[in-house]
PDB file of N, CA and C in Angstrom:
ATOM      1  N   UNK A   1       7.023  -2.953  -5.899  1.00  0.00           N
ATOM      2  CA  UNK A   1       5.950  -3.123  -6.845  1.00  0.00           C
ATOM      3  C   UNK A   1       6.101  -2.245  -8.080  1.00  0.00           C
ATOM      4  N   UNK A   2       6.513  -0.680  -7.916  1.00  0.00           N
ATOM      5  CA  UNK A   2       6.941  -0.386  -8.953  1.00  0.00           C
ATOM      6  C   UNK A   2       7.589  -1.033 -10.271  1.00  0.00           C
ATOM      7  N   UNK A   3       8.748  -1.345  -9.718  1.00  0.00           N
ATOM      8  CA  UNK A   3       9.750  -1.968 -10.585  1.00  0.00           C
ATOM      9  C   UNK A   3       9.227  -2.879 -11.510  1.00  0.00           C
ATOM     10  N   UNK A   4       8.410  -3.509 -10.651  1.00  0.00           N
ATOM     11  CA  UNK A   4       7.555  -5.287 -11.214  1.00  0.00           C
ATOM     12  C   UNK A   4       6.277  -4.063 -12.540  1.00  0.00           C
ATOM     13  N   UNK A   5       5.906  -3.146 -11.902  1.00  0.00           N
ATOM     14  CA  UNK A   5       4.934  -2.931 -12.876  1.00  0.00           C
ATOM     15  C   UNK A   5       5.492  -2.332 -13.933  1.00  0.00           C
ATOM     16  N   UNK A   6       6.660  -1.861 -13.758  1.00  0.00           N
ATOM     17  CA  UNK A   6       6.955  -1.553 -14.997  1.00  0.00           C
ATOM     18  C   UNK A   6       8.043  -2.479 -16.094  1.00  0.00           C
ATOM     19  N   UNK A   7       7.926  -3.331 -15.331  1.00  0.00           N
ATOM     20  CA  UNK A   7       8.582  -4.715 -16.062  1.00  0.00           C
ATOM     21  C   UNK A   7       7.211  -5.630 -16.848  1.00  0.00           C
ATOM     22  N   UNK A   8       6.086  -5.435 -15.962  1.00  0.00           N
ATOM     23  CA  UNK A   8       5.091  -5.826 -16.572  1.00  0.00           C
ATOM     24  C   UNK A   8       4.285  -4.750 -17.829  1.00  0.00           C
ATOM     25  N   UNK A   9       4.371  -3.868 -17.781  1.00  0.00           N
ATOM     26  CA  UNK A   9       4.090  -2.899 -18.737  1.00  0.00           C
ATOM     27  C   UNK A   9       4.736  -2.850 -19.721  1.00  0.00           C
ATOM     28  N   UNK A  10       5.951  -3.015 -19.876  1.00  0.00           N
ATOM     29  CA  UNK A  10       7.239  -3.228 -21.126  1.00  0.00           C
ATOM     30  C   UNK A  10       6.889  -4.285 -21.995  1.00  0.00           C
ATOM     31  N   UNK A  11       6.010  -5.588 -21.535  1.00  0.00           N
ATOM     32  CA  UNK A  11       5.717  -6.547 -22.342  1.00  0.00           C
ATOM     33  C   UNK A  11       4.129  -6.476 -22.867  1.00  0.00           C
ATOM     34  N   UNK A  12       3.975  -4.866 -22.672  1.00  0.00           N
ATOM     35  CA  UNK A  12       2.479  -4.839 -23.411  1.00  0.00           C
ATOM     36  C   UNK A  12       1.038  -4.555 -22.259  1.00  0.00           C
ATOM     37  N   UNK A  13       1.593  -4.982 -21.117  1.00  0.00           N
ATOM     38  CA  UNK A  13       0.187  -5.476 -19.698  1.00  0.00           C
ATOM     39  C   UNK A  13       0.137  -4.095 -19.230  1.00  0.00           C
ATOM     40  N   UNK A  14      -0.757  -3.140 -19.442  1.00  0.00           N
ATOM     41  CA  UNK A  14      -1.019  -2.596 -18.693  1.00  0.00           C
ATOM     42  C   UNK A  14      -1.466  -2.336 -16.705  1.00  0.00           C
ATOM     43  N   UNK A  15      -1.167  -1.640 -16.058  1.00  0.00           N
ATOM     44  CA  UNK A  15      -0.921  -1.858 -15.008  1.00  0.00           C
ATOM     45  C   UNK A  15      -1.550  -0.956 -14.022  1.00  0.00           C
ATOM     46  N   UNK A  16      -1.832  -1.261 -12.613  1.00  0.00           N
ATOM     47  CA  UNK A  16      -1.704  -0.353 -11.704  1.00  0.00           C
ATOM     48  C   UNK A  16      -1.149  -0.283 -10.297  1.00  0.00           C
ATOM     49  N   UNK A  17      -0.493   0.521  -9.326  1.00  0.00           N
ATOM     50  CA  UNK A  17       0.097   0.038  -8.030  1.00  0.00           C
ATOM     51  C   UNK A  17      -1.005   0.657  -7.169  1.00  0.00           C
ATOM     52  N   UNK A  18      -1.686  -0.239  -6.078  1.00  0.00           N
ATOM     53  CA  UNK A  18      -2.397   0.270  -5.268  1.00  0.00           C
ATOM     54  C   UNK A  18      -1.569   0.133  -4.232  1.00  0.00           C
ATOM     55  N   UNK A  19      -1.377   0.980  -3.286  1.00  0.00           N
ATOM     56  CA  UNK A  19      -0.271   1.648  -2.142  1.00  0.00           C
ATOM     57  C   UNK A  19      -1.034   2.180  -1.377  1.00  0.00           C
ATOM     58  N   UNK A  20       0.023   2.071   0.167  1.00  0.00           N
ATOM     59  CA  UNK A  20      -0.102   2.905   0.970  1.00  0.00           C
ATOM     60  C   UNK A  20       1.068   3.756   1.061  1.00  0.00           C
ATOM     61  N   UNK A  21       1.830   4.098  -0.101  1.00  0.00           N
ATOM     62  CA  UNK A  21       2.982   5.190   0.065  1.00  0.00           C
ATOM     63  C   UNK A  21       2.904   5.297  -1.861  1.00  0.00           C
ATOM     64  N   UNK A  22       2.292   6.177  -1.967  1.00  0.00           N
ATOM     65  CA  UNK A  22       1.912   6.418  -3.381  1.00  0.00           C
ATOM     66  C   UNK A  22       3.278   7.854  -3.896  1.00  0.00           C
ATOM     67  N   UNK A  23       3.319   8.356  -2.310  1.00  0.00           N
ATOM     68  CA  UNK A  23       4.989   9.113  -3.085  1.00  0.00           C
ATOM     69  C   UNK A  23       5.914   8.580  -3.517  1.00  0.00           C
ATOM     70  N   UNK A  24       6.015   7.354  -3.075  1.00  0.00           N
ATOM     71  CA  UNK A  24       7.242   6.276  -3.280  1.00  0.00           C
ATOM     72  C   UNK A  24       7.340   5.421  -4.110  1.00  0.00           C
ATOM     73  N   UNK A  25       5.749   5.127  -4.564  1.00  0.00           N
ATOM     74  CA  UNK A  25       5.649   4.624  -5.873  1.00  0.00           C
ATOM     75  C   UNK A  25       5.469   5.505  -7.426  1.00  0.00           C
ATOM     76  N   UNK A  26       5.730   6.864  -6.842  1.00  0.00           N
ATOM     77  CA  UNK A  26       6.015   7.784  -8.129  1.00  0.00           C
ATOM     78  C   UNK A  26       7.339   7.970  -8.054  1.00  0.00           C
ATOM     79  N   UNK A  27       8.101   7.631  -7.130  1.00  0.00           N
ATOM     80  CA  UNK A  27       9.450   8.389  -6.905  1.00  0.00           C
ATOM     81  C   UNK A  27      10.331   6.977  -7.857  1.00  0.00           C
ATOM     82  N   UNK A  28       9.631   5.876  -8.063  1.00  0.00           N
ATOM     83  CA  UNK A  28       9.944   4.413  -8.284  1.00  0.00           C
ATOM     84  C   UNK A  28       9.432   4.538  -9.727  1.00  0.00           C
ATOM     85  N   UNK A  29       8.837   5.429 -10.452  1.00  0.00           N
ATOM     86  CA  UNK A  29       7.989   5.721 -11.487  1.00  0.00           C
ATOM     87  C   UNK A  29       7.292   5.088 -12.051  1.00  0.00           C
ATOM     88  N   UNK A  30       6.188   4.732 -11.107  1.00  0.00           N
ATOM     89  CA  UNK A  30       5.379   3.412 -11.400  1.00  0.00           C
ATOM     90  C   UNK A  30       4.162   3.878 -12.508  1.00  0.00           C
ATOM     91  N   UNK A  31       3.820   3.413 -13.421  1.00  0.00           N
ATOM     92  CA  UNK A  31       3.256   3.793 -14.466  1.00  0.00           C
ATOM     93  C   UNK A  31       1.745   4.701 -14.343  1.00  0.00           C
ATOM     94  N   UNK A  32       0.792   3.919 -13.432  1.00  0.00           N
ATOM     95  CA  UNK A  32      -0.213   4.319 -12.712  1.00  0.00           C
ATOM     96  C   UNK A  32      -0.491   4.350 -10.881  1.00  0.00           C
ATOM     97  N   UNK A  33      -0.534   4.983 -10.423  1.00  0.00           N
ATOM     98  CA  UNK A  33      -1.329   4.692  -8.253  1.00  0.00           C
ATOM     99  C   UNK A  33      -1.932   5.284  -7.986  1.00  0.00           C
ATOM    100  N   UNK A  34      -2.462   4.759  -7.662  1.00  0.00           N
ATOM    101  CA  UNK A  34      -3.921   4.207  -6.500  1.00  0.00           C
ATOM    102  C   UNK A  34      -3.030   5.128  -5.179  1.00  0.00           C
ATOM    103  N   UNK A  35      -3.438   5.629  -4.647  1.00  0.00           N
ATOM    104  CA  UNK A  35      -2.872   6.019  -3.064  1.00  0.00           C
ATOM    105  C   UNK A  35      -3.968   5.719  -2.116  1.00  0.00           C
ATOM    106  N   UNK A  36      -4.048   5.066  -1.056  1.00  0.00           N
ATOM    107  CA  UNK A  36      -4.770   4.843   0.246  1.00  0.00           C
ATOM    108  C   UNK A  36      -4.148   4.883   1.105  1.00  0.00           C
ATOM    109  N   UNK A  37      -4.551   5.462   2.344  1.00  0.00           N
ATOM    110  CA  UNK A  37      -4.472   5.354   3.396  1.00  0.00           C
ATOM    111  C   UNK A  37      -4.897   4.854   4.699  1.00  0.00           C
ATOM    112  N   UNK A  38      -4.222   3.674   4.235  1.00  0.00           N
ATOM    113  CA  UNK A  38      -4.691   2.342   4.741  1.00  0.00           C
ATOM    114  C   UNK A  38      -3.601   2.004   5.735  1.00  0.00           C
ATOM    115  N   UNK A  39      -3.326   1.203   6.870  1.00  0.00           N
ATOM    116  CA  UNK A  39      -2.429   0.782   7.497  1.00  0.00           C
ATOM    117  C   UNK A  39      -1.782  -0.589   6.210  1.00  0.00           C
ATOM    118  N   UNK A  40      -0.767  -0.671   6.396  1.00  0.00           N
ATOM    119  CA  UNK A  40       0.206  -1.929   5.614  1.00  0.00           C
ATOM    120  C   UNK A  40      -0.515  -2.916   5.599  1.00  0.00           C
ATOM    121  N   UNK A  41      -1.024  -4.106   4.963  1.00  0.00           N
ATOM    122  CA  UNK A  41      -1.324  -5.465   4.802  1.00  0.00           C
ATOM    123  C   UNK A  41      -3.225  -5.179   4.125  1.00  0.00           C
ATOM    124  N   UNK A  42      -3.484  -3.603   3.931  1.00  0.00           N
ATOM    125  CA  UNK A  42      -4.939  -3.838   4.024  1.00  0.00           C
ATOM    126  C   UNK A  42      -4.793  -3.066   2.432  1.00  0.00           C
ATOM    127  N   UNK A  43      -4.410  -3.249   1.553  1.00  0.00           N
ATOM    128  CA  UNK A  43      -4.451  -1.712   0.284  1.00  0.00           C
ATOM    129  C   UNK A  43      -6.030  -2.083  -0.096  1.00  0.00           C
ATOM    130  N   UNK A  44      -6.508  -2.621   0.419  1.00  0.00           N
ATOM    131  CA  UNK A  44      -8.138  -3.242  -0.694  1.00  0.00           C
ATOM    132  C   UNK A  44      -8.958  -2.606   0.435  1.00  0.00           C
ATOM    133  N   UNK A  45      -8.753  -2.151   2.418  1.00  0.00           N
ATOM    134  CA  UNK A  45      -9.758  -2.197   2.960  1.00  0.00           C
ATOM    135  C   UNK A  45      -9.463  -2.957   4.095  1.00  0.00           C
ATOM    136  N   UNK A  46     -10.439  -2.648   4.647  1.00  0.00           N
ATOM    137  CA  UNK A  46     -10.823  -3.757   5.892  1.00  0.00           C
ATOM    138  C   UNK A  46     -11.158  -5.043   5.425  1.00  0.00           C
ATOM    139  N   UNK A  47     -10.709  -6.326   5.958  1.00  0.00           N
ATOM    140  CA  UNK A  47     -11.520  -7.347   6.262  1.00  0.00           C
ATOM    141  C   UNK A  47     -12.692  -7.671   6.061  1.00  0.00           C
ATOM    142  N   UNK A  48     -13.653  -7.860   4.827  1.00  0.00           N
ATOM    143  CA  UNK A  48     -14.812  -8.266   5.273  1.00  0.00           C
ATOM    144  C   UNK A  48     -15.700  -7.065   4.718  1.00  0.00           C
ATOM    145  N   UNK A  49     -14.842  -5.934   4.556  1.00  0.00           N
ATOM    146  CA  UNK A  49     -15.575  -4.655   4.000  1.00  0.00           C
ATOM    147  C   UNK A  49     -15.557  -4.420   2.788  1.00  0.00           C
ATOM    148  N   UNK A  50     -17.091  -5.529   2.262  1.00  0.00           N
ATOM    149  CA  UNK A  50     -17.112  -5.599   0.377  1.00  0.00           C
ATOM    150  C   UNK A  50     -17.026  -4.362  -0.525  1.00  0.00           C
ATOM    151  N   UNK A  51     -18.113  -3.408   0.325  1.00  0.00           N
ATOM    152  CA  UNK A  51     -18.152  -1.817   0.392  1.00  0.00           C
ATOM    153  C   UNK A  51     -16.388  -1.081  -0.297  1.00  0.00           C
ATOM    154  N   UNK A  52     -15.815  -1.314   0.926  1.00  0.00           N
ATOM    155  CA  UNK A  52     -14.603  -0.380   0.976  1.00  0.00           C
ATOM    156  C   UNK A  52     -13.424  -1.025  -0.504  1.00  0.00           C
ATOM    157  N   UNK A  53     -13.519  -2.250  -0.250  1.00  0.00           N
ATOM    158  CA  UNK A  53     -12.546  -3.162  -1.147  1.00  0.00           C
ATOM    159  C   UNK A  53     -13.267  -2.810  -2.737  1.00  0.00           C
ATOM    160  N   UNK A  54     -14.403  -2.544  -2.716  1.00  0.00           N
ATOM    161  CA  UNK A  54     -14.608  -2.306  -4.079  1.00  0.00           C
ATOM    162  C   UNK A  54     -14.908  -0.689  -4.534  1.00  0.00           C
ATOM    163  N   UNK A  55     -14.833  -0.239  -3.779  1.00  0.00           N
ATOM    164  CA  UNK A  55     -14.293   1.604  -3.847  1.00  0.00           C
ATOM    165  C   UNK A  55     -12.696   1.734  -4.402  1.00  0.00           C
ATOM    166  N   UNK A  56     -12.224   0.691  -3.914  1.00  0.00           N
ATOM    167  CA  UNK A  56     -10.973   1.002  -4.287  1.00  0.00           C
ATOM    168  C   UNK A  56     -10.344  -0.080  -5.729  1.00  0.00           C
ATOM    169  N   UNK A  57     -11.265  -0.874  -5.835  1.00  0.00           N
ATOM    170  CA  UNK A  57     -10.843  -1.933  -7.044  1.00  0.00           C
ATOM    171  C   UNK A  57     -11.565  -1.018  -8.014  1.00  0.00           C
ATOM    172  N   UNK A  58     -12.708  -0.343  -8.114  1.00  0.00           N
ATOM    173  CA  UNK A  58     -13.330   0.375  -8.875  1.00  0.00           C
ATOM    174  C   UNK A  58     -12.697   1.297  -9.606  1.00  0.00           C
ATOM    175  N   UNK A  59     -11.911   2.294  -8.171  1.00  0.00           N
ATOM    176  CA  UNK A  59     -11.403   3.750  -8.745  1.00  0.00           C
ATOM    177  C   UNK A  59      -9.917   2.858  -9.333  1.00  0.00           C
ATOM    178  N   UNK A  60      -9.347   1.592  -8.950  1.00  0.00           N
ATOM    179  CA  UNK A  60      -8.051   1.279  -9.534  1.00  0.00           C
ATOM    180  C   UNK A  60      -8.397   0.909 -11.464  1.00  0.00           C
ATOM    181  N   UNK A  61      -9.792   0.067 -11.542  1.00  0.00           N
ATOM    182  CA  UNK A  61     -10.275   0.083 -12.620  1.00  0.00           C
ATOM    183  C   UNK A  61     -10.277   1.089 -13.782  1.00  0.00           C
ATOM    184  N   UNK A  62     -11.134   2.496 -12.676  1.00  0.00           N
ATOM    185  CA  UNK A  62     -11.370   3.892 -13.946  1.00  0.00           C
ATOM    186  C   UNK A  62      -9.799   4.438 -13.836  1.00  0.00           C
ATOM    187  N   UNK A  63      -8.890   4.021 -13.042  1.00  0.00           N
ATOM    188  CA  UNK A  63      -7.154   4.710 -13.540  1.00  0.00           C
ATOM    189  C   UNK A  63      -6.783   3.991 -14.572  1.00  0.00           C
ATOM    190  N   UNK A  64      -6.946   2.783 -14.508  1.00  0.00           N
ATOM    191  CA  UNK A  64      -6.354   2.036 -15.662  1.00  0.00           C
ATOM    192  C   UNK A  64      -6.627   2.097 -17.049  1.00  0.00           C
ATOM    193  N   UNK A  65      -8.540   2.418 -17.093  1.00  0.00           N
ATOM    194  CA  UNK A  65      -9.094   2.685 -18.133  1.00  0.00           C
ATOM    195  C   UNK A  65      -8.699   3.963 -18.791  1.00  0.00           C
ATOM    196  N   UNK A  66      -8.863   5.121 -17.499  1.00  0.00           N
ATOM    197  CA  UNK A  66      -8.643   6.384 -18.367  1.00  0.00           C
ATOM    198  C   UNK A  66      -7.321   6.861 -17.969  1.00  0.00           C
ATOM    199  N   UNK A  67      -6.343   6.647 -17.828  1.00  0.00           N
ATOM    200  CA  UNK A  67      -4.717   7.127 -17.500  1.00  0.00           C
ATOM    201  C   UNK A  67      -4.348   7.081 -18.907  1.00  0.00           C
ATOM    202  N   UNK A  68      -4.211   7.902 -19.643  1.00  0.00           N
ATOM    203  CA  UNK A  68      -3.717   8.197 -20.789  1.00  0.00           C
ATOM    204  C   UNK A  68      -2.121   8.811 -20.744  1.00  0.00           C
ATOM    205  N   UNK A  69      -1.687   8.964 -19.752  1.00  0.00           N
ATOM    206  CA  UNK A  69       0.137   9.597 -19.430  1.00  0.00           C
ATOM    207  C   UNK A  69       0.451   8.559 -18.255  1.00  0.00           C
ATOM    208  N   UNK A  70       1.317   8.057 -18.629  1.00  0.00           N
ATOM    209  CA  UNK A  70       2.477   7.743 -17.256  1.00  0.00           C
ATOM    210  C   UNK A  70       2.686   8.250 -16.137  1.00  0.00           C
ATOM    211  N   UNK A  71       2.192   8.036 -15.031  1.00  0.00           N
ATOM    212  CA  UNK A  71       2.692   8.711 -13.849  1.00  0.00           C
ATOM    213  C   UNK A  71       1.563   9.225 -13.696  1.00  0.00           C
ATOM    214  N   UNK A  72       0.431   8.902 -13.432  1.00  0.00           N
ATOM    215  CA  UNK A  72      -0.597   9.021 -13.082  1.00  0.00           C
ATOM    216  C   UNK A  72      -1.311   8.847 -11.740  1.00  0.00           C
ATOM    217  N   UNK A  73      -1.259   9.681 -10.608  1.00  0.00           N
ATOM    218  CA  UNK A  73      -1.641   9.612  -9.767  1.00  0.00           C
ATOM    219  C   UNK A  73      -3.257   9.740  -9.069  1.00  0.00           C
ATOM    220  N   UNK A  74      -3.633   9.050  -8.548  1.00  0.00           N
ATOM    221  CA  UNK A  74      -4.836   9.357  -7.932  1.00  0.00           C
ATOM    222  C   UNK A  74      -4.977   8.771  -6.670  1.00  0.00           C
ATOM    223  N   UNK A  75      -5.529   9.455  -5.536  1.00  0.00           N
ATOM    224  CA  UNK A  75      -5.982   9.107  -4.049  1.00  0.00           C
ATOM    225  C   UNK A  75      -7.059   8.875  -3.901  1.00  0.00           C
ATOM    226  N   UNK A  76      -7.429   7.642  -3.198  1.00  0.00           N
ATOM    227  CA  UNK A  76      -8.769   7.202  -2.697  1.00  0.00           C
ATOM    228  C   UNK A  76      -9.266   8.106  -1.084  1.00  0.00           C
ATOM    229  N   UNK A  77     -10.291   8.595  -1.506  1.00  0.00           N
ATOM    230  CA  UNK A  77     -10.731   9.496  -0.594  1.00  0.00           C
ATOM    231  C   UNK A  77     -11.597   8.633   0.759  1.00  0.00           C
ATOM    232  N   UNK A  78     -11.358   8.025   1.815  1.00  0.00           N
ATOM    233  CA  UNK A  78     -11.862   7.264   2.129  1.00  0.00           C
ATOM    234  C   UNK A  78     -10.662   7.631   3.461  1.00  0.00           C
ATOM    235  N   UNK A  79     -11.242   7.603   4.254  1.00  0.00           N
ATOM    236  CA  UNK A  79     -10.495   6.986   5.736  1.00  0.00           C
ATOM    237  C   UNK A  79     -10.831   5.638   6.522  1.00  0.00           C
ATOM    238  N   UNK A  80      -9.744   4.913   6.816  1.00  0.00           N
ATOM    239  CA  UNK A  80      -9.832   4.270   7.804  1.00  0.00           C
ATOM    240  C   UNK A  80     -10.768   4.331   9.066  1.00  0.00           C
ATOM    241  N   UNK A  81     -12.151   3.299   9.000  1.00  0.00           N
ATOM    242  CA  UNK A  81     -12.850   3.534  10.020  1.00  0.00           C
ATOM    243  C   UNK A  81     -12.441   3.647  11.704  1.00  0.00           C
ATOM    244  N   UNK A  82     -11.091   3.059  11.583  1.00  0.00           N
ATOM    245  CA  UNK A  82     -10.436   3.087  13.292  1.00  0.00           C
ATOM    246  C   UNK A  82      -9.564   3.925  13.109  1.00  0.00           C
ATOM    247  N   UNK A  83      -9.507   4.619  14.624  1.00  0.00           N
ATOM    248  CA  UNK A  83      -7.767   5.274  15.174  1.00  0.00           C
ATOM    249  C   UNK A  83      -6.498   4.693  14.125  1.00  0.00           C
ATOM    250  N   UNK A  84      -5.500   4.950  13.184  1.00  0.00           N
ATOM    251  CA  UNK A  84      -4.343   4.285  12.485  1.00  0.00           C
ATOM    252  C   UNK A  84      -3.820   3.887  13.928  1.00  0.00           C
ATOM    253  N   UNK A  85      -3.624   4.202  15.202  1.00  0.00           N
ATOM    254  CA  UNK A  85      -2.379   4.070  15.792  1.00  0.00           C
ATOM    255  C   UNK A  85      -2.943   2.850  16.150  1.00  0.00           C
ATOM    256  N   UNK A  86      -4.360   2.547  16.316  1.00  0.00           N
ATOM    257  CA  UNK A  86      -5.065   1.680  17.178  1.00  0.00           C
ATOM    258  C   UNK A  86      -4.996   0.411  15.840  1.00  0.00           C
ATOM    259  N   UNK A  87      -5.388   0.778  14.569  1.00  0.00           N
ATOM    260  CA  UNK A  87      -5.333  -0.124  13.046  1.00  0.00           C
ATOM    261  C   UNK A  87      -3.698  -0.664  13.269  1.00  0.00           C
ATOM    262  N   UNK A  88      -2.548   0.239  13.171  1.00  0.00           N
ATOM    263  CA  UNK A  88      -1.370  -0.552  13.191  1.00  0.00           C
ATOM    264  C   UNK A  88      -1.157  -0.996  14.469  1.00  0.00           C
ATOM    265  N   UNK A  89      -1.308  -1.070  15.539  1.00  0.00           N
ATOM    266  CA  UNK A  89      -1.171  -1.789  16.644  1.00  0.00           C
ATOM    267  C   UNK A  89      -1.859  -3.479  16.702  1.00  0.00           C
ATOM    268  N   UNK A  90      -3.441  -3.264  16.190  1.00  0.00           N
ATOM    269  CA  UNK A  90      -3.561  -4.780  15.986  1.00  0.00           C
ATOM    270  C   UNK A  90      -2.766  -5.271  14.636  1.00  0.00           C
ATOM    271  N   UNK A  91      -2.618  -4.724  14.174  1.00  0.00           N
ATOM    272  CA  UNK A  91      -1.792  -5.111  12.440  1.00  0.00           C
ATOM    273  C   UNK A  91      -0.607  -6.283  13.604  1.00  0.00           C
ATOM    274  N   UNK A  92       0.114  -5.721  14.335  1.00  0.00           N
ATOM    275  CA  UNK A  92       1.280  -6.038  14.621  1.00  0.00           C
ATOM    276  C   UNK A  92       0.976  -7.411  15.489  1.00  0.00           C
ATOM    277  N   UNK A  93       2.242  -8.610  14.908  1.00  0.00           N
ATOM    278  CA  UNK A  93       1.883 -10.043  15.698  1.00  0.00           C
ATOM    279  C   UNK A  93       2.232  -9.717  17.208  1.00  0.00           C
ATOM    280  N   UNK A  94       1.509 -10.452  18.170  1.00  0.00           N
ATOM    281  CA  UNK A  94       1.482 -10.608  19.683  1.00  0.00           C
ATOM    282  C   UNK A  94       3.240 -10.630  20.059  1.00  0.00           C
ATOM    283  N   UNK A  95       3.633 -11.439  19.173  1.00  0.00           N
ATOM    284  CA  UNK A  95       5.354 -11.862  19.732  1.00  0.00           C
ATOM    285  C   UNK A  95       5.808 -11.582  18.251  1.00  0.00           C
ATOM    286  N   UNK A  96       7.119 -10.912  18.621  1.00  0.00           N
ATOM    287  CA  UNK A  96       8.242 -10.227  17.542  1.00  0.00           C
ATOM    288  C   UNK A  96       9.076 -11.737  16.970  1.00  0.00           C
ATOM    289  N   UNK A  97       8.651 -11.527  15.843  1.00  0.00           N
ATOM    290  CA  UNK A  97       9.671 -12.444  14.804  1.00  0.00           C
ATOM    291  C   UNK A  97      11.113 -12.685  15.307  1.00  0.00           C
ATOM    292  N   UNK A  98      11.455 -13.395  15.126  1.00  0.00           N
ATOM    293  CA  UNK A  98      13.135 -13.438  15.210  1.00  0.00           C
ATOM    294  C   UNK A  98      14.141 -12.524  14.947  1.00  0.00           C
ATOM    295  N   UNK A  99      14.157 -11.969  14.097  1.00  0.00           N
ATOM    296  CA  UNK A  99      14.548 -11.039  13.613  1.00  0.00           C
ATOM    297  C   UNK A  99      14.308  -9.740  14.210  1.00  0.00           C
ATOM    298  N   UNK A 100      13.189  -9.526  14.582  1.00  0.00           N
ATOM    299  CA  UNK A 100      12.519  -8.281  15.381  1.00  0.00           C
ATOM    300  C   UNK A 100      13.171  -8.223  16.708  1.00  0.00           C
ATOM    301  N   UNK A 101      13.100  -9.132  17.437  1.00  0.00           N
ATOM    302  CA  UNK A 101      13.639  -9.845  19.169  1.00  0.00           C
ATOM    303  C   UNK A 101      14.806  -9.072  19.019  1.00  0.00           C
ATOM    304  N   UNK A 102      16.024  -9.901  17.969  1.00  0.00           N
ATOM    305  CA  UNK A 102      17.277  -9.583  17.839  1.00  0.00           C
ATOM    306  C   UNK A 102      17.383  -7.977  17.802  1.00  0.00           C
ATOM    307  N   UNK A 103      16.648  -7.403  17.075  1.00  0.00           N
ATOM    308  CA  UNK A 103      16.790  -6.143  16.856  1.00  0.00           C
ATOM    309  C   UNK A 103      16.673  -5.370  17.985  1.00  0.00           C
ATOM    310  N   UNK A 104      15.514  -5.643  18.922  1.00  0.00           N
ATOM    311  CA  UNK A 104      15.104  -4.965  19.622  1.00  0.00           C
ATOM    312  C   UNK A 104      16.182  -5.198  20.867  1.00  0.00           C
ATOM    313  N   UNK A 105      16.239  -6.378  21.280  1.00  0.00           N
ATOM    314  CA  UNK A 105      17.620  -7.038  22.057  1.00  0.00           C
ATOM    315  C   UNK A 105      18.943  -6.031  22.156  1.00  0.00           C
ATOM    316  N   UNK A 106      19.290  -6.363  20.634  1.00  0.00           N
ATOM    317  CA  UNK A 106      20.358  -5.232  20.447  1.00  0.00           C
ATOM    318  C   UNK A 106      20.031  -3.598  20.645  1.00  0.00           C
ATOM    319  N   UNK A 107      19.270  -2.843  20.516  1.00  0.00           N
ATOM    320  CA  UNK A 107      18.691  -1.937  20.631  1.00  0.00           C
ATOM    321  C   UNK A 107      18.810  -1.436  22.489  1.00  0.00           C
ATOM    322  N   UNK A 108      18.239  -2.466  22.737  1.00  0.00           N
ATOM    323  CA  UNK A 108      18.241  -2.457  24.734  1.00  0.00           C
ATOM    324  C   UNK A 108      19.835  -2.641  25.294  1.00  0.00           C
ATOM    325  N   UNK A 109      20.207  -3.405  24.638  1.00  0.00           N
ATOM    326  CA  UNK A 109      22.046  -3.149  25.039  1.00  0.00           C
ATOM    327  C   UNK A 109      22.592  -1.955  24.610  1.00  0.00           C
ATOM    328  N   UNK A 110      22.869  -1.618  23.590  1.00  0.00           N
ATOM    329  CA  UNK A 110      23.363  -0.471  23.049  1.00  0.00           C
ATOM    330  C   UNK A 110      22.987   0.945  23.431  1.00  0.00           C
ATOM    331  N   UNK A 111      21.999   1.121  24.516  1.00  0.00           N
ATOM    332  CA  UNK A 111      21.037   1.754  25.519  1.00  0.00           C
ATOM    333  C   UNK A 111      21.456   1.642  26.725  1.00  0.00           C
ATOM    334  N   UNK A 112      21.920   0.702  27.185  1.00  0.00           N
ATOM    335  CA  UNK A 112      22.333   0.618  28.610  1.00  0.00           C
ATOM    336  C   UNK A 112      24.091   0.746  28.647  1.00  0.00           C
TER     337      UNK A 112
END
């Protein structure tokens, strides 16, 4: 996402990266981030949580407005209402992708 925002910023669009690895999107030198600490697939929130999703579209709003330097960091102060281990565990599908199987497959041979 970095990369993309600063490909989108070069043609004038101001920008922001909302993340759950906001070191990595400075290390990528993404123009403005958002940091949450959110499990993967959720950067807006929970599901259903108008509350939480607009805490964080809000504070992505006042970065964009007032970020006057490049590389502008800010963290959303907010935790995850569940356990993370318990949040990325349902995150994860019932049965491993194809790709995942193989991996793991190989993984169990290379073990024995």
């Amino acid at each position: 996402m970095p990369v993309l925002a600063r490909w989108i910023e070069a043609a004038g669009i101001p920008t922001v990266v909302v993340t759950m690895m906001p070191a990595v999107a400075e290390e990528r030198r993404a123009p403005r981030v958002v940091g949450v600490e959110f499990p993967f697939g959720h950067a807006f929130g929970m599901p259903g949580d108008r509350a939480m999703q607009r805490r964080v579209l809000e504070l992505g709003l006042h970065v964009l407005a007032g970020a006057a330097s490049f590389g502008t960091r800010v963290d959303l102060d907010v935790e995850w209402p569940l356990p993370l281990r318990e949040a990325y565990r349902a995150w994860q599908p019932k049965v491993p992708s194809p790709i995942v199987r193989k991996l793991l497959e190989a993984r169990a041979q290379a073990s024995t």
